[in-house]
Structure formats: structure tokens, C-alpha cells
C-alpha atoms as a PDB file:
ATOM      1  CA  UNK A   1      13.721  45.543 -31.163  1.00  0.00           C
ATOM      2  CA  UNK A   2      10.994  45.253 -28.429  1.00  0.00           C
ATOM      3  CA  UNK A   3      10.930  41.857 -26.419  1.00  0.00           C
ATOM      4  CA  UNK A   4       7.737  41.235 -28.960  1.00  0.00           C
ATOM      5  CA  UNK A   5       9.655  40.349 -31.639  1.00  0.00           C
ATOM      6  CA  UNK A   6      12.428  39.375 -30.083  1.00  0.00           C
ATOM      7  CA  UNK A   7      11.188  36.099 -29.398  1.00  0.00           C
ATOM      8  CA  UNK A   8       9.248  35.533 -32.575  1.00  0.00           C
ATOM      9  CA  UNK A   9      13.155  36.548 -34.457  1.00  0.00           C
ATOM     10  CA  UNK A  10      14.949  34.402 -32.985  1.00  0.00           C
ATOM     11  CA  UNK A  11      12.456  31.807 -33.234  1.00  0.00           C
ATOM     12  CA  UNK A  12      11.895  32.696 -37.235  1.00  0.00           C
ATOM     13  CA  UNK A  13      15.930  32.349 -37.554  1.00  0.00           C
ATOM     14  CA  UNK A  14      16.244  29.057 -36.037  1.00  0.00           C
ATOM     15  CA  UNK A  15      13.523  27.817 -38.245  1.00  0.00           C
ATOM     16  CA  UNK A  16      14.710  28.717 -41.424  1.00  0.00           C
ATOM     17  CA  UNK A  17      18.161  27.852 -40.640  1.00  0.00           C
ATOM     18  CA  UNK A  18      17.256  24.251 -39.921  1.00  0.00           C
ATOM     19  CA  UNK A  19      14.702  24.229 -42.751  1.00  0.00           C
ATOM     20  CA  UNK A  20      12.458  22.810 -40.424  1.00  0.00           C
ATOM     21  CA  UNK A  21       9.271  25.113 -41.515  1.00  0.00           C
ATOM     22  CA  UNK A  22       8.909  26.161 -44.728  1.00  0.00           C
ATOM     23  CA  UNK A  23       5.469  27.419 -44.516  1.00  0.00           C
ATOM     24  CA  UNK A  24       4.155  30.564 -42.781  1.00  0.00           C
ATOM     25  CA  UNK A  25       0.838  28.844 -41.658  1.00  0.00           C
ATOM     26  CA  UNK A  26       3.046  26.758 -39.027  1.00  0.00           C
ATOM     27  CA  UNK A  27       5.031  29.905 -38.241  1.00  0.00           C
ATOM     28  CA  UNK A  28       1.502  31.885 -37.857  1.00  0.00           C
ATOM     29  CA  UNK A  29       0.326  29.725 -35.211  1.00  0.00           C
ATOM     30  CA  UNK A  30       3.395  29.089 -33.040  1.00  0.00           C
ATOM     31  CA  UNK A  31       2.891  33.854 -32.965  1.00  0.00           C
ATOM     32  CA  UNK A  32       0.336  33.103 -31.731  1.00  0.00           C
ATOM     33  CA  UNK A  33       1.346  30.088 -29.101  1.00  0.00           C
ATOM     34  CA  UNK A  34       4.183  32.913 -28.765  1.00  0.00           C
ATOM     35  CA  UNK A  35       1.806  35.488 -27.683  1.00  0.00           C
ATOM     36  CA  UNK A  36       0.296  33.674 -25.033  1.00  0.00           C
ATOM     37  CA  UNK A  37       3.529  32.674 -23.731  1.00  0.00           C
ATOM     38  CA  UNK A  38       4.501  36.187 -23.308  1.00  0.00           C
ATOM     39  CA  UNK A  39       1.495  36.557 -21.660  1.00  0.00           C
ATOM     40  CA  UNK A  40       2.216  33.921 -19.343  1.00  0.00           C
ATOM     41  CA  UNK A  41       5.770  35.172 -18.006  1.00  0.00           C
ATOM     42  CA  UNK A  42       4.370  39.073 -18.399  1.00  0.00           C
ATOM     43  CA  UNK A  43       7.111  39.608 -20.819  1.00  0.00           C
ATOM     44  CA  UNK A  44       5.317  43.212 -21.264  1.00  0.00           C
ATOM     45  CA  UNK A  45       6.653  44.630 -18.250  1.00  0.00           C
ATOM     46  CA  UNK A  46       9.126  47.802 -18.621  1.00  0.00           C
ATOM     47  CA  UNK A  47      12.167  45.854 -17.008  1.00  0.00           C
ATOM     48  CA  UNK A  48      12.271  43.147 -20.034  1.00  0.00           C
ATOM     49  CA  UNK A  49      13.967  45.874 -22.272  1.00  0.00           C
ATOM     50  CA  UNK A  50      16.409  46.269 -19.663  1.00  0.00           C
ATOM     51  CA  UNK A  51      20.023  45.619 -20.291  1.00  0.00           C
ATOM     52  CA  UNK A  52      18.772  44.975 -24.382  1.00  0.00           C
ATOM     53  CA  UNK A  53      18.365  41.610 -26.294  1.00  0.00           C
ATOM     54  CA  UNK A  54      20.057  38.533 -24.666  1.00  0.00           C
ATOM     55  CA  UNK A  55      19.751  36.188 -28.174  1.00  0.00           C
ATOM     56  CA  UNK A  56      19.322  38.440 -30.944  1.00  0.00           C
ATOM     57  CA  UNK A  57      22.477  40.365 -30.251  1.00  0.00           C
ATOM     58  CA  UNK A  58      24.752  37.114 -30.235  1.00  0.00           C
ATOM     59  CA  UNK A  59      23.409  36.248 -33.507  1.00  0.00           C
ATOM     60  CA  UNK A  60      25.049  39.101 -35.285  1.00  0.00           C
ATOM     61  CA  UNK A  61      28.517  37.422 -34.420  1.00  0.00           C
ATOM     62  CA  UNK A  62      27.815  34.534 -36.489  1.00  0.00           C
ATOM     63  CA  UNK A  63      27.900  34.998 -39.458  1.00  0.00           C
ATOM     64  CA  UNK A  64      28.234  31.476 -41.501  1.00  0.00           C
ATOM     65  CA  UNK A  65      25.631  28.687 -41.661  1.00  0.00           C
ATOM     66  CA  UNK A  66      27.404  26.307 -39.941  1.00  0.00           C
ATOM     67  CA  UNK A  67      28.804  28.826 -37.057  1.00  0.00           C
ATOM     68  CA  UNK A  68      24.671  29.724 -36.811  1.00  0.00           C
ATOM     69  CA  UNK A  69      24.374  26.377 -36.123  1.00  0.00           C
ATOM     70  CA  UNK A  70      26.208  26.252 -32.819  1.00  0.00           C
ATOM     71  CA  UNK A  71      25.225  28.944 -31.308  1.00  0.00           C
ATOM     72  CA  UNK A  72      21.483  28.289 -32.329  1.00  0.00           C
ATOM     73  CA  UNK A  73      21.715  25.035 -30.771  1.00  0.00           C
ATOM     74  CA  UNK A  74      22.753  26.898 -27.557  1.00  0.00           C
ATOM     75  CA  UNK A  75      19.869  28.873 -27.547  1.00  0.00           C
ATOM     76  CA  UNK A  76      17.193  26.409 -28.474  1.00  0.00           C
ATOM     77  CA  UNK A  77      18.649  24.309 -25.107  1.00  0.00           C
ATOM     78  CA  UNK A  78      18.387  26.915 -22.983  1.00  0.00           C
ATOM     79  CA  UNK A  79      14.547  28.116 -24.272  1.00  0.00           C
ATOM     80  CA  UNK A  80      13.626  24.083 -23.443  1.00  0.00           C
ATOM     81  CA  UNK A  81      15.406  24.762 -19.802  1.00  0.00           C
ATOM     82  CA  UNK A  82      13.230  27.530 -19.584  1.00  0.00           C
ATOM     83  CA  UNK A  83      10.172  25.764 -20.623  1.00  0.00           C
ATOM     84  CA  UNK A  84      10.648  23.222 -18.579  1.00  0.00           C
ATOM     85  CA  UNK A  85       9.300  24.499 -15.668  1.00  0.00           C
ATOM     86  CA  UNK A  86       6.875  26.272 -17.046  1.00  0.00           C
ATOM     87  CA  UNK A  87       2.917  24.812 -16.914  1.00  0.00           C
ATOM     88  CA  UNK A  88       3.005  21.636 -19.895  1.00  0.00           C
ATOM     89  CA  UNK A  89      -0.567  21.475 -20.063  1.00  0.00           C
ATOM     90  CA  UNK A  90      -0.929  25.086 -21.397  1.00  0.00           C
ATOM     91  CA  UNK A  91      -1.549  23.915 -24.919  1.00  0.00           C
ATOM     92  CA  UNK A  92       0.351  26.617 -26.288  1.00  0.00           C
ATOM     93  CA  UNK A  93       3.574  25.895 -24.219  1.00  0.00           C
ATOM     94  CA  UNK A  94       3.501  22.014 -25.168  1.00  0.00           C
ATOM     95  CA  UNK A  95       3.041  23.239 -28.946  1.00  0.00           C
ATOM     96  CA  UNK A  96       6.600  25.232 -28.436  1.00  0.00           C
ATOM     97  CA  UNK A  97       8.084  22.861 -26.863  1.00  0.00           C
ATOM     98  CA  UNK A  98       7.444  20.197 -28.805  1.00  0.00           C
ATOM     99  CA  UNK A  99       8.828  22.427 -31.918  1.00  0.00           C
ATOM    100  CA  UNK A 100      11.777  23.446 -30.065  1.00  0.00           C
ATOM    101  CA  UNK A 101      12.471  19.494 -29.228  1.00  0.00           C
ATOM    102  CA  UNK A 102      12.080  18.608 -32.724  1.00  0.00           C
ATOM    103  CA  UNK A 103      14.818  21.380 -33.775  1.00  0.00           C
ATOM    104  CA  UNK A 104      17.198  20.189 -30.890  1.00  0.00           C
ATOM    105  CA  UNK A 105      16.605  16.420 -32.595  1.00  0.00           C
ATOM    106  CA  UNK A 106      18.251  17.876 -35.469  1.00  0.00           C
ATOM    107  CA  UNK A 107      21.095  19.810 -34.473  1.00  0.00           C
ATOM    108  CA  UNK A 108      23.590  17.018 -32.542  1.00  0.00           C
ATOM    109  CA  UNK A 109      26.688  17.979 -34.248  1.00  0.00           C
ATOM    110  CA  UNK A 110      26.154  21.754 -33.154  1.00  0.00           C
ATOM    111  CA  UNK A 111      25.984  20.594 -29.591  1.00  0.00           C
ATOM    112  CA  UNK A 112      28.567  18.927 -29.312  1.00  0.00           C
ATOM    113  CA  UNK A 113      30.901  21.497 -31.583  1.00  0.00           C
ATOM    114  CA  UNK A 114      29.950  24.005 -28.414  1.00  0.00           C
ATOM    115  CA  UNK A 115      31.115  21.029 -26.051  1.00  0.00           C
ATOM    116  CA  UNK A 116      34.123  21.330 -27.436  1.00  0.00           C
ATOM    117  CA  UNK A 117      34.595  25.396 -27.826  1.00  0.00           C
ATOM    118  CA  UNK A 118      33.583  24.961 -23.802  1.00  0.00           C
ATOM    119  CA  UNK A 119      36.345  22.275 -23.331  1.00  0.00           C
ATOM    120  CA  UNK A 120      38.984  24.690 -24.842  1.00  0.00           C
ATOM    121  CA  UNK A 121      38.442  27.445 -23.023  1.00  0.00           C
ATOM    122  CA  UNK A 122      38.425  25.665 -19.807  1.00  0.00           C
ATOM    123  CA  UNK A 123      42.296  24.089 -20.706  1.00  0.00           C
ATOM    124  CA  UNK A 124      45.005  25.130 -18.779  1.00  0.00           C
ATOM    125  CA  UNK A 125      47.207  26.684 -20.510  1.00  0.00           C
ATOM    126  CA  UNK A 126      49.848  27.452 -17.518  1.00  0.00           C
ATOM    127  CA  UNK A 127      50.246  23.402 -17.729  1.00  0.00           C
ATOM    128  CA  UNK A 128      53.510  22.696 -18.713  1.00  0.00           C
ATOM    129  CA  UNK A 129      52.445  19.497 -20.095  1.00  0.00           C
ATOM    130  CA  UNK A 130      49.328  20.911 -22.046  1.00  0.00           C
ATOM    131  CA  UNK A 131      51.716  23.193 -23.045  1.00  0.00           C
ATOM    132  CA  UNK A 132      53.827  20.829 -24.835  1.00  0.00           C
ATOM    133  CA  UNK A 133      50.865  18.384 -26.212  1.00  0.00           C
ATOM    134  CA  UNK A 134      49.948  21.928 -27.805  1.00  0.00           C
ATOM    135  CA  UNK A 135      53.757  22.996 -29.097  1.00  0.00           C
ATOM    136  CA  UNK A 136      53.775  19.239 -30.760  1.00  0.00           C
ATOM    137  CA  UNK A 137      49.969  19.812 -32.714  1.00  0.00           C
ATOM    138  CA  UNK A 138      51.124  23.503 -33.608  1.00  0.00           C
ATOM    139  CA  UNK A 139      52.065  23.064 -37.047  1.00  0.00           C
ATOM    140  CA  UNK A 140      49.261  20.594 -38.060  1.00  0.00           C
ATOM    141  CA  UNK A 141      47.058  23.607 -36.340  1.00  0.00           C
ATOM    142  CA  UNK A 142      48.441  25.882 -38.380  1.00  0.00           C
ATOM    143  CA  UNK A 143      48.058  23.748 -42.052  1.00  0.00           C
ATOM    144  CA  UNK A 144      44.424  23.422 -41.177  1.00  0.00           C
ATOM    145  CA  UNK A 145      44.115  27.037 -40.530  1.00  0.00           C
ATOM    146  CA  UNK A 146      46.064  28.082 -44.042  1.00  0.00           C
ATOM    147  CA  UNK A 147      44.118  25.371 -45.986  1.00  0.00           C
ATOM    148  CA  UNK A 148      41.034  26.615 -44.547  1.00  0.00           C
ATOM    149  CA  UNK A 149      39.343  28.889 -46.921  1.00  0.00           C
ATOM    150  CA  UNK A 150      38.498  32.174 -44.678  1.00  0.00           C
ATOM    151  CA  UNK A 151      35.132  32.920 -46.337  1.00  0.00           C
ATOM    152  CA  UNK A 152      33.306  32.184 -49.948  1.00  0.00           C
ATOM    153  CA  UNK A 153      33.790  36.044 -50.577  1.00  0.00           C
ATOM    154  CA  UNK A 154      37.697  35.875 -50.740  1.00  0.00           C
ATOM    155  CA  UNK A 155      37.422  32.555 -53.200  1.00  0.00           C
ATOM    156  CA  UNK A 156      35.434  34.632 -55.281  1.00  0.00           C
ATOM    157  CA  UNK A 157      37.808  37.615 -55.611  1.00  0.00           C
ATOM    158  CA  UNK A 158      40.542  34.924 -55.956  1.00  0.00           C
ATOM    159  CA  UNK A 159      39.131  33.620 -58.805  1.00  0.00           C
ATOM    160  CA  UNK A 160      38.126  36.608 -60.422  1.00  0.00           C
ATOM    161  CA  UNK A 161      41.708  37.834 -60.103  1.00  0.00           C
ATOM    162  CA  UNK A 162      42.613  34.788 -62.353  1.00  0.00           C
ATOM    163  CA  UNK A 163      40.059  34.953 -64.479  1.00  0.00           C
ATOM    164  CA  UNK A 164      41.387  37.748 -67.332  1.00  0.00           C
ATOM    165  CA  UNK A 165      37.974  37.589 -69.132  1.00  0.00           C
END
């Protein structure tokens, strides 16, 4: 995928996930606002396909809605840290930032579910007394996993197992 439509992807996905555009005309113009931002930062250069995509190939990982969510809301933060010191009264940059802001708005509980994934991995688990907080939640860890359902898919074959139609 060339840097091109790299940007305008991962844009696309965050949109739709977040129903925040339903129409193409709004979609149409941020290409173009698009365009001129990759104008801007000379995202044509040979070096940008370097290394390959740095959003689009997380995306592929997450695979439900919800887990979308997070890691959409990670990316939409760190496109508004790169904005922000980028020229605001380009009319084109203020029009994508001002989108990206709105999507942010709307995605508070993915935030702060990636506050927490951060917050687990930094734990240390070496801590004897983490340790034992951790042996003492184990088995109400465990009944949340087991009453989890692990994807719509295996409900489906589930019930069609019990269903002798």
C-alpha cells in the first residue's frame, strides 16, 4: 500500500468505525485536505515506504469492534500530536484536525481501556506482594475469562450443534 493511501485508509477506517461520516462528499474533501497535507510534510519522498506501514499494519491485529476501538483511539491521538505542530492556519490542516478532534470527543472509553493495557504491562510482576494481590483475583480472572464468549463465530457453531433441524 503506498503512503497515498495509507493515510486516506486509516483515516476511512476510523470513520466508519465511529460512524462519524456516513457520506462520501465529507470523505471526498478531507482526500483532498489529505492531499495537501502530504504535500506539506513531502510524504512523496522514497524513504516514506521505508520500514512499511506504521498504522495500517496494527490494524490487522484487531479484529473486533470494540478491540478497533482502542487501538484507533491510539492512533487518532498520536495524528493530533502530529498535527499539532504543524501550520493551523493551512485551511486544510485545521479541517483535519478539527475532524480528528471530533473523533477523539467520541472515543473516551477506548482511551482509557489503553490506559489500562499500559498500566498492566508496566506491573511488576517480581513483587512479591503484587504477586499475591494477583494469586487472590486468580480465580475471579479466570470465571470472567470462561464466561467470556471467545468470538460470535464459536456461538454460532454452538448453536448450530444444538439445533438438530
Amino acid at each position: 500500500m503506498t503512503s497515498k493511501t495509507c493515510s486516506l485508509f486509516v483515516l476511512s477506517i476510523v470513520m466508519i468505525y465511529f460512524g462519524r461520516f456516513g457520506s462520501s462528499l465529507i470523505l471526498a474533501n478531507l482526500q483532498n485536505d489529505i492531499q495537501n497535507l502530504k504535500a506539506d510534510f513531502n510524504s512523496s519522498l522514497p524513504d516514506v515506504a521505508d520500514g512499511g506501514p506504521i498504522f495500517t499494519e496494527k490494524l490487522k491485529n484487531w479484529t473486533e469492534k470494540n478491540e478497533k476501538r482502542i487501538i484507533l483511539s491510539q492512533i487518532v491521538s498520536m495524528y493530533l500530536e502530529m498535527l499539532e505542530n504543524t501550520d493551523k492556519t493551512k485551511g486544510h490542516v485545521r479541517r483535519i484536525s478539527e475532524e480528528l478532534f471530533t473523533l477523539k470527543n467520541s472515543l473516551p472509553d477506548g482511551l482509557k481501556k489503553l490506559k489500562d493495557l499500559k498500566d498492566l504491562a508496566k506491573l511488576p510482576m517480581s513483587d512479591l506482594k503484587i504477586q499475591r494481590k494477583a494469586v487472590n483475583e486468580l480465580f475471579s480472572v479466570l470465571q470472567t475469562l470462561v464466561e467470556t464468549p471467545t468470538s460470535s463465530k464459536r456461538k454460532r457453531s454452538q448453536f448450530q450443534r444444538k439445533c438438530k433441524c
